[in-house]
PDB file of N, CA and C in Angstrom:
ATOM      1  N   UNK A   1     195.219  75.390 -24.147  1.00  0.00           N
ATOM      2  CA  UNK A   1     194.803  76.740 -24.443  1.00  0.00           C
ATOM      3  C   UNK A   1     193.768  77.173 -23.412  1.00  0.00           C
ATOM      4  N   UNK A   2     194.161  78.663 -23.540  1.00  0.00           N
ATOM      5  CA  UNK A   2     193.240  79.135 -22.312  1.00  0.00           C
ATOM      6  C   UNK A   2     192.537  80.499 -22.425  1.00  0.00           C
ATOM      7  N   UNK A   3     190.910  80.389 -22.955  1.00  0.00           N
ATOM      8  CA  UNK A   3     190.454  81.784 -22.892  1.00  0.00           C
ATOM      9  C   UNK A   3     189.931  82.457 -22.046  1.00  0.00           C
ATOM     10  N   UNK A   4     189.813  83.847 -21.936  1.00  0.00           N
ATOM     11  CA  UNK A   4     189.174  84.803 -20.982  1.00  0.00           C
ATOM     12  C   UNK A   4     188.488  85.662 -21.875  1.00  0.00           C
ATOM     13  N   UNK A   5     186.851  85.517 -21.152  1.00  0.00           N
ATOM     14  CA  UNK A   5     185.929  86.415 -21.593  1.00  0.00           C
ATOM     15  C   UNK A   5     186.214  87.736 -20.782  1.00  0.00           C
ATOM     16  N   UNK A   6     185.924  88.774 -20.704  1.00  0.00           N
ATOM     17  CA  UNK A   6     185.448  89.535 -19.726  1.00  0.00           C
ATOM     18  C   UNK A   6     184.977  91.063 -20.659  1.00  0.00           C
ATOM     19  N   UNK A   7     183.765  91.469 -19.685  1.00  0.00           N
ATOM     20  CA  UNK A   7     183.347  92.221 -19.467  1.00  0.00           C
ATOM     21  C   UNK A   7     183.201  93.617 -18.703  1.00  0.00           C
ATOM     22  N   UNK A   8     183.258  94.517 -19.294  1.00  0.00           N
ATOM     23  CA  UNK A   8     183.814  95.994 -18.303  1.00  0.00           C
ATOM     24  C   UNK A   8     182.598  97.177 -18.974  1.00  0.00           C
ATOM     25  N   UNK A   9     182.031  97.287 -17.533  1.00  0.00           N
ATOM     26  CA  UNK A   9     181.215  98.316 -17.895  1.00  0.00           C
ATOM     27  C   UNK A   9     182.118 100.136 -17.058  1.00  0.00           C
ATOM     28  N   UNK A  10     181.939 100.882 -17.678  1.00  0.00           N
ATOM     29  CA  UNK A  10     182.146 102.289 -17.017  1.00  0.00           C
ATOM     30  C   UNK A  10     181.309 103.177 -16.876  1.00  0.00           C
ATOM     31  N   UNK A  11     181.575 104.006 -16.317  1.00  0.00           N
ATOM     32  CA  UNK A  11     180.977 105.656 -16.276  1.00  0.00           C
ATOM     33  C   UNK A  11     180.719 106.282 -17.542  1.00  0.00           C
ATOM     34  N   UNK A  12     179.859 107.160 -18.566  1.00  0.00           N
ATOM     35  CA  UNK A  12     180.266 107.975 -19.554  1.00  0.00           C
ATOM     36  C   UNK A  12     181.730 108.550 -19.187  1.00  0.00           C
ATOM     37  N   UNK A  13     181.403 109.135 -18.497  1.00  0.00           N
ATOM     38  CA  UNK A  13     182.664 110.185 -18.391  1.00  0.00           C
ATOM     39  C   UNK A  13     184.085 109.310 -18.517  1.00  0.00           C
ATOM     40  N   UNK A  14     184.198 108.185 -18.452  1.00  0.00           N
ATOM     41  CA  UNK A  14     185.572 107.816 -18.392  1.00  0.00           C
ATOM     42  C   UNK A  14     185.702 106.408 -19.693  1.00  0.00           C
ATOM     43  N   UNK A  15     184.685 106.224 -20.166  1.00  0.00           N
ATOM     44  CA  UNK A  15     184.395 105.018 -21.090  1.00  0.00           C
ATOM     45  C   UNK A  15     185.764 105.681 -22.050  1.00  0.00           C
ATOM     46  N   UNK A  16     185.755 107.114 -22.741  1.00  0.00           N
ATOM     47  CA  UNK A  16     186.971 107.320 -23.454  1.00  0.00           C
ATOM     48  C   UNK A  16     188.418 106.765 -23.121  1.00  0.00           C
ATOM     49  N   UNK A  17     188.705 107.566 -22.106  1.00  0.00           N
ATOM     50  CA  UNK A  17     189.667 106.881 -21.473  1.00  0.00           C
ATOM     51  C   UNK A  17     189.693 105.397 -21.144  1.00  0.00           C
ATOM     52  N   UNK A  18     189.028 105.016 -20.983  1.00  0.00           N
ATOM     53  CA  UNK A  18     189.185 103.242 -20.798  1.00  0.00           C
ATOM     54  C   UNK A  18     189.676 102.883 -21.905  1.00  0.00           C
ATOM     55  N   UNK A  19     189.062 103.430 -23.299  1.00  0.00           N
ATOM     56  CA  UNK A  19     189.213 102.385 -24.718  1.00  0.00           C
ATOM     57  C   UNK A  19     191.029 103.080 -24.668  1.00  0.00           C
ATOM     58  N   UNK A  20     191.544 104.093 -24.620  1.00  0.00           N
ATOM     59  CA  UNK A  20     192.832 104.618 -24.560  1.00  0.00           C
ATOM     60  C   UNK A  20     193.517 103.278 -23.934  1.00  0.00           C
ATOM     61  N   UNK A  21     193.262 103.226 -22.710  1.00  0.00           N
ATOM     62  CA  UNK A  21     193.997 101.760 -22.031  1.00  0.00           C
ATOM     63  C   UNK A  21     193.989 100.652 -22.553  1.00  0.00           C
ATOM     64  N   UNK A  22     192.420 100.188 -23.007  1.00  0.00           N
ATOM     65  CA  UNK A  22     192.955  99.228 -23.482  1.00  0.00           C
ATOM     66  C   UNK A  22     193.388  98.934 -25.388  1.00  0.00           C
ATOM     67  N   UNK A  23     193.610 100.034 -25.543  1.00  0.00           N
ATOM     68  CA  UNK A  23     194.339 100.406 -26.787  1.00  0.00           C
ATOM     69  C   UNK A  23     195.733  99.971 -26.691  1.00  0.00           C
ATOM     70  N   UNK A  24     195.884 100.835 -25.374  1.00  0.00           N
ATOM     71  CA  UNK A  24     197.424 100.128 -25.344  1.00  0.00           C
ATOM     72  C   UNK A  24     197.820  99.196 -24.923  1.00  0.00           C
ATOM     73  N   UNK A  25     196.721  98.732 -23.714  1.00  0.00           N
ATOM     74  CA  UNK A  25     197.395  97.234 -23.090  1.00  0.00           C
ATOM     75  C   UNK A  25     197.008  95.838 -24.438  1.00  0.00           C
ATOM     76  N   UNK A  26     196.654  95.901 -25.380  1.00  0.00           N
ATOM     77  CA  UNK A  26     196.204  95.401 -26.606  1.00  0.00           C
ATOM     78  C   UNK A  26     197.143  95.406 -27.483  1.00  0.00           C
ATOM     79  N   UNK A  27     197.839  96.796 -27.307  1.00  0.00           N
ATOM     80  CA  UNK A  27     199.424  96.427 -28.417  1.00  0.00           C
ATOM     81  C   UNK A  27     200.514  95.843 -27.710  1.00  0.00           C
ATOM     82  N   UNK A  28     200.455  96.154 -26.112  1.00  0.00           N
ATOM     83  CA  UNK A  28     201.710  95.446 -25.684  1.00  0.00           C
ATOM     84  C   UNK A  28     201.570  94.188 -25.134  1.00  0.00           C
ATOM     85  N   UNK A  29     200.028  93.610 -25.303  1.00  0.00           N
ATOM     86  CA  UNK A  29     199.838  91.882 -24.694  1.00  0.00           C
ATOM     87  C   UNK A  29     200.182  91.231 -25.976  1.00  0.00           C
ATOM     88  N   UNK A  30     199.965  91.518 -27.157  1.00  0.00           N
ATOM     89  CA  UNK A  30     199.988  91.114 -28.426  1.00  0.00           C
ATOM     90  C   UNK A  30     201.346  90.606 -28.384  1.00  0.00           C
ATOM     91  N   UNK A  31     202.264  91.332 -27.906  1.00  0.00           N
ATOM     92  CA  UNK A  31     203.714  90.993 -28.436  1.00  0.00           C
ATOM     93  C   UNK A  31     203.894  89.884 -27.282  1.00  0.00           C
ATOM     94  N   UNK A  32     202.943  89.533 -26.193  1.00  0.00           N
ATOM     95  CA  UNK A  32     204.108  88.515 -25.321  1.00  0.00           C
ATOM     96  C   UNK A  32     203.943  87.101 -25.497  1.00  0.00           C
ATOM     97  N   UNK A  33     205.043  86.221 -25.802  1.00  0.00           N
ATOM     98  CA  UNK A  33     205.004  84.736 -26.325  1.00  0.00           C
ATOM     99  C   UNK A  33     204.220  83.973 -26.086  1.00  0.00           C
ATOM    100  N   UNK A  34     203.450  84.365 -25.200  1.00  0.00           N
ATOM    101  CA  UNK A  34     202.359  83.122 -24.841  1.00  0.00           C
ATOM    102  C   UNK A  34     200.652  83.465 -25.215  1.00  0.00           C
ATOM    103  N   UNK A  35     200.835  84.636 -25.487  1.00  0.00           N
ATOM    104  CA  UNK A  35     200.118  85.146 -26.025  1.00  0.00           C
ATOM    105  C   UNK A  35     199.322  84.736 -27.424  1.00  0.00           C
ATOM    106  N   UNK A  36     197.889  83.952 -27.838  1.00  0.00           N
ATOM    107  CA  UNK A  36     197.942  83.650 -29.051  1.00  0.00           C
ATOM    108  C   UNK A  36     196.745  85.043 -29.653  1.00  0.00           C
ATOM    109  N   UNK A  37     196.178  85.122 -28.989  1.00  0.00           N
ATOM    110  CA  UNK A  37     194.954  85.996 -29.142  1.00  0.00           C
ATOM    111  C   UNK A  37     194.576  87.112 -28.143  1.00  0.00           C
ATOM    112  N   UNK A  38     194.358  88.750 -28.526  1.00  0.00           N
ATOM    113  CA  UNK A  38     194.140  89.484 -27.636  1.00  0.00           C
ATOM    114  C   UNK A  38     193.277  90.482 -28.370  1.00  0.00           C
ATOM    115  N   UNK A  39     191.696  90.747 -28.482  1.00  0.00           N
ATOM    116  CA  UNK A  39     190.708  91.341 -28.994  1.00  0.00           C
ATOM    117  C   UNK A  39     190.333  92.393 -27.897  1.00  0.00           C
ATOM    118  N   UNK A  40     190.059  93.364 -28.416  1.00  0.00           N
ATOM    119  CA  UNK A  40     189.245  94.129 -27.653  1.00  0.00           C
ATOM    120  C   UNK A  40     188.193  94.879 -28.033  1.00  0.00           C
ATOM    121  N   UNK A  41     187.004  94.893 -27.879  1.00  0.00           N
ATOM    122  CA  UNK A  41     185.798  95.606 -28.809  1.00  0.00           C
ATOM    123  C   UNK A  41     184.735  96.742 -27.525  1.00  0.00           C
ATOM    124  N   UNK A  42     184.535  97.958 -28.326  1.00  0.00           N
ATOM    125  CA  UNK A  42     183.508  98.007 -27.836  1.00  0.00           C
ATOM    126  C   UNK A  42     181.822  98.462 -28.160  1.00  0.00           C
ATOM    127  N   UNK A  43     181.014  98.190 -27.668  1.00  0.00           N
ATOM    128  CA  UNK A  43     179.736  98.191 -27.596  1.00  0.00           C
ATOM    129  C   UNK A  43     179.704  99.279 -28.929  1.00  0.00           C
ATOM    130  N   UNK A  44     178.677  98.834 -29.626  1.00  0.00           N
ATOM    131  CA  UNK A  44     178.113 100.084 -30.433  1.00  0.00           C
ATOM    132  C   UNK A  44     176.977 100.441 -30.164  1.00  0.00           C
ATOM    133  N   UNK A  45     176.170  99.715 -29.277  1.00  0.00           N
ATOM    134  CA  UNK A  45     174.920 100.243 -28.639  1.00  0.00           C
ATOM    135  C   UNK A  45     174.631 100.677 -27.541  1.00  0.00           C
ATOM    136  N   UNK A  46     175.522 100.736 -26.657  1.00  0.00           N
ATOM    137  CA  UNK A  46     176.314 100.953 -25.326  1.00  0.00           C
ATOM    138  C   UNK A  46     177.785 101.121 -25.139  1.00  0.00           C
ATOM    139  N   UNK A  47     177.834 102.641 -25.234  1.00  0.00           N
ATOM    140  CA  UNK A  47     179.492 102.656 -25.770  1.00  0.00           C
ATOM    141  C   UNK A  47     180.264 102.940 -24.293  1.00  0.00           C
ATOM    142  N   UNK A  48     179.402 102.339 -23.326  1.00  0.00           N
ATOM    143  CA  UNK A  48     180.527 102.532 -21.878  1.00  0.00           C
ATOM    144  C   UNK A  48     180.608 101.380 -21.670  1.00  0.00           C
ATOM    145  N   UNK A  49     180.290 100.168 -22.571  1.00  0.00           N
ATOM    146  CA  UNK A  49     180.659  98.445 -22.707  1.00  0.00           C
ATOM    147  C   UNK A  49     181.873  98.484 -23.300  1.00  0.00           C
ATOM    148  N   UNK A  50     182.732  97.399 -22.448  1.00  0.00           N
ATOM    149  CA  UNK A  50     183.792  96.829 -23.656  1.00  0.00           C
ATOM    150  C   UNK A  50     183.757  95.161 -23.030  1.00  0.00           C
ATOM    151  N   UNK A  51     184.045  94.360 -24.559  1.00  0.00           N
ATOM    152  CA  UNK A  51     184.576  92.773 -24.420  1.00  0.00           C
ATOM    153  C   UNK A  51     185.552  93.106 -24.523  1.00  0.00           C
ATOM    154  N   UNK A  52     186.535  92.013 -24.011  1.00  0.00           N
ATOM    155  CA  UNK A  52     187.619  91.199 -24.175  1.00  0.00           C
ATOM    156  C   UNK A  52     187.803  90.189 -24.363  1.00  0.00           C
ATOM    157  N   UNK A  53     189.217  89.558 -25.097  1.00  0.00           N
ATOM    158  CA  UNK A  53     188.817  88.280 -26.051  1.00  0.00           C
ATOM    159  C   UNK A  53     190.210  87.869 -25.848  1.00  0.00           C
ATOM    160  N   UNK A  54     190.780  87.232 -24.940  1.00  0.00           N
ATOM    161  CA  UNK A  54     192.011  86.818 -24.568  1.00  0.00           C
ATOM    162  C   UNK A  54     192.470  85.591 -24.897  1.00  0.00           C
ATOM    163  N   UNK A  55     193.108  84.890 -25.582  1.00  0.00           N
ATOM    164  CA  UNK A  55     193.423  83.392 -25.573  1.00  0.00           C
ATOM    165  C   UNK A  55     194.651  83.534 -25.659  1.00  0.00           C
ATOM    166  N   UNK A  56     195.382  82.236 -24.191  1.00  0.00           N
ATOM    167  CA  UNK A  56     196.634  82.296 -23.904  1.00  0.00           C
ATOM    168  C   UNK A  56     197.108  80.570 -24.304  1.00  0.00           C
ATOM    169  N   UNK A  57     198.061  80.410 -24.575  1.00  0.00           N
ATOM    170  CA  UNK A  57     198.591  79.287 -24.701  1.00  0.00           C
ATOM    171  C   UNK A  57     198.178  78.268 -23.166  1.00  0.00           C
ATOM    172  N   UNK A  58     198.935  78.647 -22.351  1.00  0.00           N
ATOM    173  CA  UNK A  58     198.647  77.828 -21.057  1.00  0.00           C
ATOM    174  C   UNK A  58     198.919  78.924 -19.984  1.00  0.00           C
ATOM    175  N   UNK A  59     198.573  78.623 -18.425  1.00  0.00           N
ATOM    176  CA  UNK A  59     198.729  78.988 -17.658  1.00  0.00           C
ATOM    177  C   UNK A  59     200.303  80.020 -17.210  1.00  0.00           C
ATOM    178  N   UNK A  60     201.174  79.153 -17.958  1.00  0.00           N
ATOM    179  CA  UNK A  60     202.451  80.149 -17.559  1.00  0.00           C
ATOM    180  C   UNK A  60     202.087  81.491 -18.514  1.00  0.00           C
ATOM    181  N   UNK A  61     201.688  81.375 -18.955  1.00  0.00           N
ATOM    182  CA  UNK A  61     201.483  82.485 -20.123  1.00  0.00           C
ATOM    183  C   UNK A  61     200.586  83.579 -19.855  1.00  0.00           C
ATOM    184  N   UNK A  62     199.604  83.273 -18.707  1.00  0.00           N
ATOM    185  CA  UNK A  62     198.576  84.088 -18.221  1.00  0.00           C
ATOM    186  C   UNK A  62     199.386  84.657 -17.095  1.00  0.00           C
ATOM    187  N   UNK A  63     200.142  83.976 -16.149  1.00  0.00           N
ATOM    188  CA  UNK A  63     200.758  84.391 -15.045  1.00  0.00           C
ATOM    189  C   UNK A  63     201.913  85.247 -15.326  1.00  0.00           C
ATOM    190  N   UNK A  64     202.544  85.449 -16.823  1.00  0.00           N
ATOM    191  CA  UNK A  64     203.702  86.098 -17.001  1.00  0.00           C
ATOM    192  C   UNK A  64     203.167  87.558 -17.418  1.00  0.00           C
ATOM    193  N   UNK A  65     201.781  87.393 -17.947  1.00  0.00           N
ATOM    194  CA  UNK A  65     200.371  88.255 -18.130  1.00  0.00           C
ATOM    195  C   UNK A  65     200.367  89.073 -17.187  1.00  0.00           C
ATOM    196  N   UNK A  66     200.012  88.496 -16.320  1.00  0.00           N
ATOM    197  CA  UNK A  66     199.658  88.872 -15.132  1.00  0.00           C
ATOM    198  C   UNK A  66     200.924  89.972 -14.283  1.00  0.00           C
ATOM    199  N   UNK A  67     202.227  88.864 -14.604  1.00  0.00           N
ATOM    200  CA  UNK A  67     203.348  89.689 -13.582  1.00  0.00           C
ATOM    201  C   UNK A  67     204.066  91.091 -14.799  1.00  0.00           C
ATOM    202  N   UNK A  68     203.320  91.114 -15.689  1.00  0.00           N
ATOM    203  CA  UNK A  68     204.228  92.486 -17.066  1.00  0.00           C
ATOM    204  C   UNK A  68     203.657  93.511 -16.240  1.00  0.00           C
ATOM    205  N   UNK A  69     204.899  94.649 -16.528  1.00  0.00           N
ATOM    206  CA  UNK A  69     204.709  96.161 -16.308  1.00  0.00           C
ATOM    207  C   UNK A  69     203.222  96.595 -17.025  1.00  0.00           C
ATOM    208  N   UNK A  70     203.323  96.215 -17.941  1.00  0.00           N
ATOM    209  CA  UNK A  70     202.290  96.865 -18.701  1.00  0.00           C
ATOM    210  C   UNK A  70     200.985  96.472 -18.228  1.00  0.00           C
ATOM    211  N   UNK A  71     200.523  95.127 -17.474  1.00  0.00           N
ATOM    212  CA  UNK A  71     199.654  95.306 -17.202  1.00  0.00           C
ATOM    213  C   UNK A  71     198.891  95.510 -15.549  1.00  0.00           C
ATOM    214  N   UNK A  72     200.317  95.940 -14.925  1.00  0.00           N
ATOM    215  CA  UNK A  72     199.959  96.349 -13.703  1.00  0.00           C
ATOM    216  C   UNK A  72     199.815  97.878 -13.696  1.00  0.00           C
ATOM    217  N   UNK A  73     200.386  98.390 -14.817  1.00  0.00           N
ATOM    218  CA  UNK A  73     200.491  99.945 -15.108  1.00  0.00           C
ATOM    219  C   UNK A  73     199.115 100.159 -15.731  1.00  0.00           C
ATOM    220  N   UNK A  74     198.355  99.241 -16.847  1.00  0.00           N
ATOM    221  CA  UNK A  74     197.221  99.786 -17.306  1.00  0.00           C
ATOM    222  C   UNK A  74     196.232  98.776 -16.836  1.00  0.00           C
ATOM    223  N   UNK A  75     196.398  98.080 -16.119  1.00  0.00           N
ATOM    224  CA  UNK A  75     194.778  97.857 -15.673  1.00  0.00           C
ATOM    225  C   UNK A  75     194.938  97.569 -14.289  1.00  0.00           C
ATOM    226  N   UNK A  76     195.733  97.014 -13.528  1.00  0.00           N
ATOM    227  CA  UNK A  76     195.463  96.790 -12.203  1.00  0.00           C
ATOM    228  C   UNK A  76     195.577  98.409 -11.472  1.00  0.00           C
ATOM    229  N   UNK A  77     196.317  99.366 -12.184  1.00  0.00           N
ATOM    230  CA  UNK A  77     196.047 101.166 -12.326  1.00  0.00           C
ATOM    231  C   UNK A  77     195.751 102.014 -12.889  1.00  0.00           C
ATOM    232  N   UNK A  78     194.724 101.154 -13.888  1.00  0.00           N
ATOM    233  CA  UNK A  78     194.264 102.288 -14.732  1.00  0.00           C
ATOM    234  C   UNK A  78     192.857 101.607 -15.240  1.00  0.00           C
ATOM    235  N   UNK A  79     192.885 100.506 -15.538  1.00  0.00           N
ATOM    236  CA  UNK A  79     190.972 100.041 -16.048  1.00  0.00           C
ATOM    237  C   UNK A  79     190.101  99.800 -14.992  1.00  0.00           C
ATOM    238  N   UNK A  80     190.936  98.813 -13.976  1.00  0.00           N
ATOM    239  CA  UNK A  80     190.491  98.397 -12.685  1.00  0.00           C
ATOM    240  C   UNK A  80     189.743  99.352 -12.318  1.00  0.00           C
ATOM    241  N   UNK A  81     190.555 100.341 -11.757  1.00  0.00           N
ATOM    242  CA  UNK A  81     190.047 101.237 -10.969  1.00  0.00           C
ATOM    243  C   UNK A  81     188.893 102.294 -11.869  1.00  0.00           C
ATOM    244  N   UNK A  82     188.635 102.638 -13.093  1.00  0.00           N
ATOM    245  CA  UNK A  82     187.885 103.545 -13.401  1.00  0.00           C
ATOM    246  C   UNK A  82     186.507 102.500 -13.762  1.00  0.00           C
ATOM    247  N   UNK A  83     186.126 101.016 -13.412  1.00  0.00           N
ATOM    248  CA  UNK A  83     185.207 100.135 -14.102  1.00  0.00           C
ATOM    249  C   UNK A  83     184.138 100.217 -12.969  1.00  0.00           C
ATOM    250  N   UNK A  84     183.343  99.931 -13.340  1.00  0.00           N
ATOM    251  CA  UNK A  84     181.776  99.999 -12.945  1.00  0.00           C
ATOM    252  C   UNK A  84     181.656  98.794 -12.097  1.00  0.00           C
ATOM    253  N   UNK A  85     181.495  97.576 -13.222  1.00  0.00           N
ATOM    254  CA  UNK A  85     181.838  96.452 -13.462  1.00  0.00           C
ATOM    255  C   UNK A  85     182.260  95.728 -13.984  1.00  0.00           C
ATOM    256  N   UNK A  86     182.880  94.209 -13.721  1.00  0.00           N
ATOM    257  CA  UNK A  86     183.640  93.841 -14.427  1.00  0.00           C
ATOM    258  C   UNK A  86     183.059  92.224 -14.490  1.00  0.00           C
ATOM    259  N   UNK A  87     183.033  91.016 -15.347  1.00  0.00           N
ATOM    260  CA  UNK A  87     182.424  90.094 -15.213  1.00  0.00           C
ATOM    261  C   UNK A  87     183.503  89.340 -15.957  1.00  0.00           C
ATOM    262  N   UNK A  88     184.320  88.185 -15.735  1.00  0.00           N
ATOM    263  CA  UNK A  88     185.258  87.445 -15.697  1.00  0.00           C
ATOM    264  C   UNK A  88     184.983  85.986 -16.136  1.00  0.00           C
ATOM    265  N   UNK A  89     184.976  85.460 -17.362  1.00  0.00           N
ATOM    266  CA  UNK A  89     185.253  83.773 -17.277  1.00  0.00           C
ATOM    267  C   UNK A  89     186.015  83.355 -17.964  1.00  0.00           C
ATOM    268  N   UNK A  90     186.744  82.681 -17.515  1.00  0.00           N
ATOM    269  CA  UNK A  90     188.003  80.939 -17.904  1.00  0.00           C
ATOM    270  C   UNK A  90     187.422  80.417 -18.372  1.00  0.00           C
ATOM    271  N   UNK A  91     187.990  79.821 -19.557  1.00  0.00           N
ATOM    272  CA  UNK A  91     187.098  78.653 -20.124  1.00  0.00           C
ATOM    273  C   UNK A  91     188.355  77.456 -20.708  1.00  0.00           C
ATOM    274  N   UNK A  92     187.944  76.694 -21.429  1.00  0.00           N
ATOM    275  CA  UNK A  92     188.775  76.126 -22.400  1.00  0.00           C
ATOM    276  C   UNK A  92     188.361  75.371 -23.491  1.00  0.00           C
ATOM    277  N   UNK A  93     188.891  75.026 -24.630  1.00  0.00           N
ATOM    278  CA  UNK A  93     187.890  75.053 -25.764  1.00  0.00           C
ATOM    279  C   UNK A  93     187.648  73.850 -25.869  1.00  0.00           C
ATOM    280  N   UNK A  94     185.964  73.428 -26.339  1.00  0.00           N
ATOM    281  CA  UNK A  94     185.036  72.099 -25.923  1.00  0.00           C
ATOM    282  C   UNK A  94     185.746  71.239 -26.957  1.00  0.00           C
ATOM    283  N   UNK A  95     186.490  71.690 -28.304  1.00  0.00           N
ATOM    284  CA  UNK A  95     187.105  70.788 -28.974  1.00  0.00           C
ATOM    285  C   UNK A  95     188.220  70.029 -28.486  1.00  0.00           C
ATOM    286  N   UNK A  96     189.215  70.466 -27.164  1.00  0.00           N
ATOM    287  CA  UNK A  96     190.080  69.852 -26.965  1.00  0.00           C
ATOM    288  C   UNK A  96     190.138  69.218 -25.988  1.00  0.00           C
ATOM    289  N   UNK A  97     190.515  67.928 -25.478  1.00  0.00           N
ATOM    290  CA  UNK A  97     190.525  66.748 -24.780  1.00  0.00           C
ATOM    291  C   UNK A  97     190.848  67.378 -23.566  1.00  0.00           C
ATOM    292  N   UNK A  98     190.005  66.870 -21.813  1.00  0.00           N
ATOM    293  CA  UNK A  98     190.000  67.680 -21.015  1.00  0.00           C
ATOM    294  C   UNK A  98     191.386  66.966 -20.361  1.00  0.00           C
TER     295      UNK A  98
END
């Protein structure tokens, strides 16, 4: 198993539109098989914050992630580009044998 933290800060002006994206890239990662977990929250004290809360089965599962329409359509062209910043970590969980 394989999680991804990340972090995305925006502009006011476009923080709406961001949660739109990842509204949707959230219903259509949900459905793909390798997929076990896909959260998305944002800030209530800073509402141009959003987490993400990704957990993939294994690596093929991130890379098939990676190669979907859906997410070259909403984030490598649509979150990417409207984010401030973005802060990224891999992890894997301390309960399971490395």
């Amino acid at each position: 198993m394989i999680i991804t933290s990340l972090h995305y800060a925006f502009a006011p002006e476009d923080a709406d539109r961001a949660e739109s994206l990842f509204r949707e890239l959230r219903e259509a990662t949900i459905k793909e098989p390798g997929v076990i977990q896909f959260d998305v929250g944002r800030s209530t004290d800073e509402p141009n914050l959003f987490a993400l809360w990704e957990v993939y089965r294994d690596k093929d599962a991130i890379d098939a992630h990676y190669k979907s329409e859906h997410f070259d359509r909403l984030v490598v062209n649509g979150i990417r580009p409207l984010g401030r910043e973005r802060h990224v970590v891999n992890a894997a969980p301390i309960n399971e044998d490395q």
